[in-house]
Protein backbone atom coordinates (compact mmCIF):
# COMPACT_ATOMS: atom_id res chain seq x y z
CA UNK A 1 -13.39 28.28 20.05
CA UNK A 2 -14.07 26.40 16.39
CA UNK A 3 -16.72 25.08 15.65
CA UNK A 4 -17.91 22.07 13.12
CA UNK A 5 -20.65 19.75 11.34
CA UNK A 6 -20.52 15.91 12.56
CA UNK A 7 -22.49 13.48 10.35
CA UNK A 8 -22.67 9.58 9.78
CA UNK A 9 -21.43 8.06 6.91
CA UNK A 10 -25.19 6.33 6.52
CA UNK A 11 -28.44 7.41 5.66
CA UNK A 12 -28.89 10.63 3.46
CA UNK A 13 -24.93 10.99 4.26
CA UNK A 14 -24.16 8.08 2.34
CA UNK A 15 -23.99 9.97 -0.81
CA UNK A 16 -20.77 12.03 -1.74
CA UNK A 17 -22.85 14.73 -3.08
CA UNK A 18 -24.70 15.10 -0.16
CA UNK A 19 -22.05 15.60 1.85
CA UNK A 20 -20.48 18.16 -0.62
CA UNK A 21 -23.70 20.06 -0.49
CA UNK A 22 -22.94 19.68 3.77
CA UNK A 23 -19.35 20.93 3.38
CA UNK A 24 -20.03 23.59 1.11
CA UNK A 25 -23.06 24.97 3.33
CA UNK A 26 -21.43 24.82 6.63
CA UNK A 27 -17.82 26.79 4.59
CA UNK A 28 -20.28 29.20 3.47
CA UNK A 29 -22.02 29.47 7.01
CA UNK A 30 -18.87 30.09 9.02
CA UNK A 31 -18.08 26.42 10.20
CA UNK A 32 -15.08 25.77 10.59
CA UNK A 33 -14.95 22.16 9.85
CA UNK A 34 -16.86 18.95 8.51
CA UNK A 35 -16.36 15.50 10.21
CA UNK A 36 -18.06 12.14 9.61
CA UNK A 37 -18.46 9.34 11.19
CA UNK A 38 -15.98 5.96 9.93
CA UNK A 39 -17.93 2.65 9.84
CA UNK A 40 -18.88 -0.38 8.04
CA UNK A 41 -22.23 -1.58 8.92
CA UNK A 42 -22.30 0.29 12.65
CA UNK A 43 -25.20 -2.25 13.82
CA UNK A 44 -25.05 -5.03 11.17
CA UNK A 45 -28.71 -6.08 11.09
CA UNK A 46 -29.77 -2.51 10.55
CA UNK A 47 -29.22 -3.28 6.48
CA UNK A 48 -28.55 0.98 6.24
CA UNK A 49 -26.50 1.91 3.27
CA UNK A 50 -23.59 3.39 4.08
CA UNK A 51 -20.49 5.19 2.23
CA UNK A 52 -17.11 4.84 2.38
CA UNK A 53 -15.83 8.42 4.87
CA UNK A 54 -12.49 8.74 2.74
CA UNK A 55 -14.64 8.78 -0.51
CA UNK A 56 -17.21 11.66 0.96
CA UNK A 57 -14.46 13.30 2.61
CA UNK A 58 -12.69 13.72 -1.04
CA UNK A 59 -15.71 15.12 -2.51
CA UNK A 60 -16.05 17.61 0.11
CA UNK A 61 -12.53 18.33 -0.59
CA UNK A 62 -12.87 19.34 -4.05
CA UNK A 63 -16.17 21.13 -2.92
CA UNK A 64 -14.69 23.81 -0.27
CA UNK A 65 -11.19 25.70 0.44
CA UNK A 66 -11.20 26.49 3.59
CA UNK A 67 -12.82 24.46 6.33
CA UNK A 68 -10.98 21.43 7.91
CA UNK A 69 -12.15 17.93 7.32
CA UNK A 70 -11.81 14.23 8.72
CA UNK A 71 -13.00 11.23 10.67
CA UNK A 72 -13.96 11.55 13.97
CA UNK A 73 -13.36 8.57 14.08
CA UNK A 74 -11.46 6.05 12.15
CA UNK A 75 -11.07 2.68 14.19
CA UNK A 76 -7.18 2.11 13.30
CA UNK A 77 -7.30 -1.66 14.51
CA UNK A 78 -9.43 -2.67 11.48
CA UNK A 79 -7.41 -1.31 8.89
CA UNK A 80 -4.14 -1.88 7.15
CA UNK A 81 -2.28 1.15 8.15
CA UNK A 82 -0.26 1.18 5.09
CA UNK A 83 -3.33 2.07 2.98
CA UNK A 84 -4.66 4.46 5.80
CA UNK A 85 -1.73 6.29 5.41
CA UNK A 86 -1.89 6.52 1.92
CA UNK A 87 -5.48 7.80 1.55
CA UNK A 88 -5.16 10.56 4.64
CA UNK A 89 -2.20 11.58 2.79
CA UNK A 90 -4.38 11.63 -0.44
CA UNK A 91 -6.80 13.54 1.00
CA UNK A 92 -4.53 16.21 2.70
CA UNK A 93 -2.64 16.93 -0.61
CA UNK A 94 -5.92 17.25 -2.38
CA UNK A 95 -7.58 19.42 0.16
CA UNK A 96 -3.98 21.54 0.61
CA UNK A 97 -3.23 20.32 4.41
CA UNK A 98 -6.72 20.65 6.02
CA UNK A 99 -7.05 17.03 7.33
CA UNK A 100 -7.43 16.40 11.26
CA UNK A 101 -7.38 12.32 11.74
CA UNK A 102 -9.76 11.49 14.52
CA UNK A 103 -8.91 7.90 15.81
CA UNK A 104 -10.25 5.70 18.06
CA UNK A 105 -11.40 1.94 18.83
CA UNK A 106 -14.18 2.40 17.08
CA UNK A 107 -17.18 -0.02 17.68
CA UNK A 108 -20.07 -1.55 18.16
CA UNK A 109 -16.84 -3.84 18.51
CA UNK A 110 -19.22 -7.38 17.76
CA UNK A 111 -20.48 -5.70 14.82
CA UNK A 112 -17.76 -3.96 13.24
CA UNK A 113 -14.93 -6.36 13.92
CA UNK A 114 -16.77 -9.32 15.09
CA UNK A 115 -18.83 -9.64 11.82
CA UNK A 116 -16.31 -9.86 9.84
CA UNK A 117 -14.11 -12.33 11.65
CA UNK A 118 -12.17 -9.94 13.38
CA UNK A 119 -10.88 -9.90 17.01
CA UNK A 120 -13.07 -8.61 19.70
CA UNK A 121 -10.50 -8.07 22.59
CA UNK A 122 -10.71 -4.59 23.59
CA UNK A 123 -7.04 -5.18 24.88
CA UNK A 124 -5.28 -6.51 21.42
CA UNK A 125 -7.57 -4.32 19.62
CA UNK A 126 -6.04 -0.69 21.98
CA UNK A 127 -2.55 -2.50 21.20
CA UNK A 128 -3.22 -1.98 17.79
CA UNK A 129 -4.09 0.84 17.69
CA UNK A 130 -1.55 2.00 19.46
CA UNK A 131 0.70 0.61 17.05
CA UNK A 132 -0.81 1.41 14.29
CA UNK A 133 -0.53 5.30 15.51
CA UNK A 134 2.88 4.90 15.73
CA UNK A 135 3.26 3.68 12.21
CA UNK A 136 1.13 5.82 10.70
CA UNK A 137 3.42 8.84 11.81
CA UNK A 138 6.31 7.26 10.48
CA UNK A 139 4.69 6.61 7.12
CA UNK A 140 3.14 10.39 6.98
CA UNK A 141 6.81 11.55 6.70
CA UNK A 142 7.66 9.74 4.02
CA UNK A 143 10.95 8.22 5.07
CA UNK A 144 11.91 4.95 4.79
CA UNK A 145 10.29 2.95 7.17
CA UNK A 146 11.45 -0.67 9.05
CA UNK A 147 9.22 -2.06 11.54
CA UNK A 148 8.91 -5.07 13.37
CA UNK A 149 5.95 -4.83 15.92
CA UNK A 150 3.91 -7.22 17.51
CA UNK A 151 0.46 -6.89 14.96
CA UNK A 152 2.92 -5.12 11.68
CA UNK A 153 5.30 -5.39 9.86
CA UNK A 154 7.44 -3.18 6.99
CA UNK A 155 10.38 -3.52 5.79
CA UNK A 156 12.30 -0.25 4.39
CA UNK A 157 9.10 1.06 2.70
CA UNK A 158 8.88 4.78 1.59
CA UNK A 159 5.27 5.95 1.35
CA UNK A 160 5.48 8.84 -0.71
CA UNK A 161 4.16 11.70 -1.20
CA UNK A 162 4.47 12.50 2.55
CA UNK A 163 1.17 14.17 3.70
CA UNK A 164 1.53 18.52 3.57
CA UNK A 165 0.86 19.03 6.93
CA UNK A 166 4.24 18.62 8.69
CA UNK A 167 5.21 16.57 9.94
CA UNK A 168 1.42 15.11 10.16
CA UNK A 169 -1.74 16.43 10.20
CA UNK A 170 -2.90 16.84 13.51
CA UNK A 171 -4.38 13.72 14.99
CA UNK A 172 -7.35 13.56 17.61
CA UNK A 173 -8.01 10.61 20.29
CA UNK A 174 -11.67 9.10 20.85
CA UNK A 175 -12.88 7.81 24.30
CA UNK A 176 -15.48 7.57 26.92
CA UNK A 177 -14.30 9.83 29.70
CA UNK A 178 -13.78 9.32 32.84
CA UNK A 179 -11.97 6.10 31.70
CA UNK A 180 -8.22 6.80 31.78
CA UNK A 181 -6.84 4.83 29.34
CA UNK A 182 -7.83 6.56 26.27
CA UNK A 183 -7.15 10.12 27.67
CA UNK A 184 -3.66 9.06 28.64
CA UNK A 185 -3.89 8.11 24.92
CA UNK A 186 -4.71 11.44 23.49
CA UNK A 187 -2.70 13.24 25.70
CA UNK A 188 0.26 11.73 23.52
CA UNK A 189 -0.97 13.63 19.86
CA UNK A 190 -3.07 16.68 19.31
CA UNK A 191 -6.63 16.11 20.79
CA UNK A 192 -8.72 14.43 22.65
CA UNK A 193 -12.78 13.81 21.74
CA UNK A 194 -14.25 12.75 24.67
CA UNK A 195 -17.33 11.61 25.34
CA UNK A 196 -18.91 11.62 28.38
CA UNK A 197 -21.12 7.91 28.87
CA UNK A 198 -23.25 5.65 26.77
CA UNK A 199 -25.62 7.72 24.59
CA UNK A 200 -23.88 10.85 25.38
CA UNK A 201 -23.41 11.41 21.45
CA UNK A 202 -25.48 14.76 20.81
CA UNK A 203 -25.65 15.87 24.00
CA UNK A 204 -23.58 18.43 25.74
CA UNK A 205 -21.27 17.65 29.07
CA UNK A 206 -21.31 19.54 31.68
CA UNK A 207 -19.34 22.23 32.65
CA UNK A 208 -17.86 20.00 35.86
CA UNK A 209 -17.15 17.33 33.52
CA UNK A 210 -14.92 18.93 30.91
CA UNK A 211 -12.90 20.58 33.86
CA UNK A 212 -11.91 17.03 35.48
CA UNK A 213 -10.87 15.90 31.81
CA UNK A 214 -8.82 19.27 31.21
CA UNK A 215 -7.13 19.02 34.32
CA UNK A 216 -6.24 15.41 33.78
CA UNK A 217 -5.14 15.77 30.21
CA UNK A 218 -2.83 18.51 31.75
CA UNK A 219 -1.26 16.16 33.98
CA UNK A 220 -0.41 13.68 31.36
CA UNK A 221 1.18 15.89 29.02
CA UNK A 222 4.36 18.63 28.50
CA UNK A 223 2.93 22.30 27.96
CA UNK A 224 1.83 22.71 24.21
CA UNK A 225 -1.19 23.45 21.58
CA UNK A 226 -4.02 20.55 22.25
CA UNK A 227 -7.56 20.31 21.36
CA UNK A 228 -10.65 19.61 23.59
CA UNK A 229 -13.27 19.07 21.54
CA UNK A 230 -16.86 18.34 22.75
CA UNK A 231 -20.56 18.19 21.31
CA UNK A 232 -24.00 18.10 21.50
CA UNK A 233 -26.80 20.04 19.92
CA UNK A 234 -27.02 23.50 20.17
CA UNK A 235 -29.26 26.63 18.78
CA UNK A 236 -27.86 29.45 16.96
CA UNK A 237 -27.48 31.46 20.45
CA UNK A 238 -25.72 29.29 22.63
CA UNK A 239 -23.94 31.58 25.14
CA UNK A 240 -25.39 29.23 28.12
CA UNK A 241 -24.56 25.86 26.85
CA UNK A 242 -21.43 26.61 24.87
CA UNK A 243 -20.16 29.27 26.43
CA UNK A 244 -19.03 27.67 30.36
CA UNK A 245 -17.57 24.86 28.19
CA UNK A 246 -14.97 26.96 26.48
CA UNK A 247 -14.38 28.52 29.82
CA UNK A 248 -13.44 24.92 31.39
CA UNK A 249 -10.73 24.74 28.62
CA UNK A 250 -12.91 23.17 25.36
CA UNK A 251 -11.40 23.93 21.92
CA UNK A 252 -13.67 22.95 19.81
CA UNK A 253 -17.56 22.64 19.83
CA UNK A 254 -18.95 19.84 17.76
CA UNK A 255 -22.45 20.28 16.22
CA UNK A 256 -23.73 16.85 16.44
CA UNK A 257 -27.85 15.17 16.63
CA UNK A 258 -28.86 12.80 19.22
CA UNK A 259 -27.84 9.16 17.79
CA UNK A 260 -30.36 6.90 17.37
CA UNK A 261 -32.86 9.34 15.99
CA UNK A 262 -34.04 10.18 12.11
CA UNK A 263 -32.51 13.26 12.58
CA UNK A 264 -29.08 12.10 12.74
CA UNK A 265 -28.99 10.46 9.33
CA UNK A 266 -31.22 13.22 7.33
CA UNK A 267 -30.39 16.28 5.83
CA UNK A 268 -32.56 18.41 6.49
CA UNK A 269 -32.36 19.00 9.67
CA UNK A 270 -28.66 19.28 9.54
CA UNK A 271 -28.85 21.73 6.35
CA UNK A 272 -31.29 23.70 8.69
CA UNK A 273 -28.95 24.49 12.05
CA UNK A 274 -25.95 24.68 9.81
CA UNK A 275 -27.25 27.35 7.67
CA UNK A 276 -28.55 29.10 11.33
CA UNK A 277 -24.21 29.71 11.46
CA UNK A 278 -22.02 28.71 14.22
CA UNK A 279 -23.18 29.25 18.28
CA UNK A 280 -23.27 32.60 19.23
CA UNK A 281 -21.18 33.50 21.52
């Protein structure tokens, strides 16, 4: 089992230093990585101030040596993946191949795409994601690259350097399980970050729960490493909450705060449980 720090990219976590000071605390603690969250204005009448995750994710970087870092997750259907590419790259060569790309549809899906003029259909938005995965991979390696897809285009482009992680860093899948779709999804890269209903960010799944999603991840995919990684809030000695999960086949426990409350955009709180050290197992 690993275990890691999950923060917004708003409130007190809007500052780069801030989440240097997070990185460096939760290396020092034992973590073993540092993830925050990818959006633009996440509920657009909330006026929070927010930072750019590729920006605190660099500072953290130069911060730390050890722990792995990323986006859990990055909504691939809003961005160019061209420039995607280019910064996870950035960021892995910089940090010396300890990136794990979490991706996902991302949402709220009116605020965060509709906002801004965007499209809103779940349906095109999975299609572009899906082929904006694909493209991504091809750019990481940093071979020429021709494609001709339905949402992008490229036409014998080279994006160099290719990231050090080869051939990519690893790449996680977001989704709320038990809907199919996005497992099947995962079940096609490295990892799969469920979670587990409406407001289930913060708190733990159920033993039960993570068993069904194992087993069906298992049936979608050949033998091979692949990451289950759930969350929730935990204290230092977790042996009863944390503990049956890794025995149903999670990977990696998440260290998240209930969403919607203070707590999940201050620092204190999160300086306070990560300096407490990993569960306890």
């Amino acid at each position: 089992m690993r275990y890691s720090i999950n923060i917004p990219n708003f409130g007190d976590f809007a500052d780069p230093r801030t989440v240097a000071r997070v990185a460096v605390a939760a290396e020092e603690a034992g973590w073993d990585g540092v993830f925050v969250w990818d959006h633009v204005v996440h509920a657009k009448r909330s006026r929070k101030t927010f930072g750019d995750p590729w920006m605190l994710l660099t500072a953290a970087a130069l911060a730390t040596s050890r722990i792995k870092l990323g986006t859990l997750v990055t909504p691939v259907a809003r961005r160019r993946p061209q420039q995607l590419a280019r910064q996870v790259a950035t960021l892995d060569a910089l940090s010396g191949g300890r990136v794990i790309f979490g991706a996902g549809l991302g949402g709220p899906i009116e605020d965060e795409y509709g906002a801004f003029g965007e499209p809103t259909d779940p349906v095109l938005l999975a299609e572009r994601l899906d082929e904006g995965l694909d493209l991504l991979a091809r750019y990481w390696t940093g071979e020429p690259v021709t494609h001709h897809g339905r949402h992008y285009q490229a036409e014998d482009v080279a994006l160099l350097p290719a990231t050090v992680q080869r051939p990519r860093p690893p790449v996680w899948i977001a989704g709320f399980w038990p809907n199919r779709r996005p497992m099947r999804r995962a079940a096609r890269w490295d990892g799969a970050v469920p979670l587990f209903g409406p407001g289930s960010h913060g708190r733990a799944p159920s033993k039960e729960d993570v068993q069904e999603l194992v087993a069906y991840i298992r049936g979608q995919r050949e033998e091979g490493p692949f990451e289950i990684v759930v969350g929730g809030v935990s204290p230092a000695d977790a042996r009863d909450l944390v503990g049956p999960l890794m025995d149903a086949g999670a990977t990696w426990w998440d260290e998240r705060r209930l969403i919607g409350t203070e707590d999940n955009e201050r620092l204190d709180p999160v300086l306070r449980r990560i300096e407490q050290g990993p569960p306890n197992l």
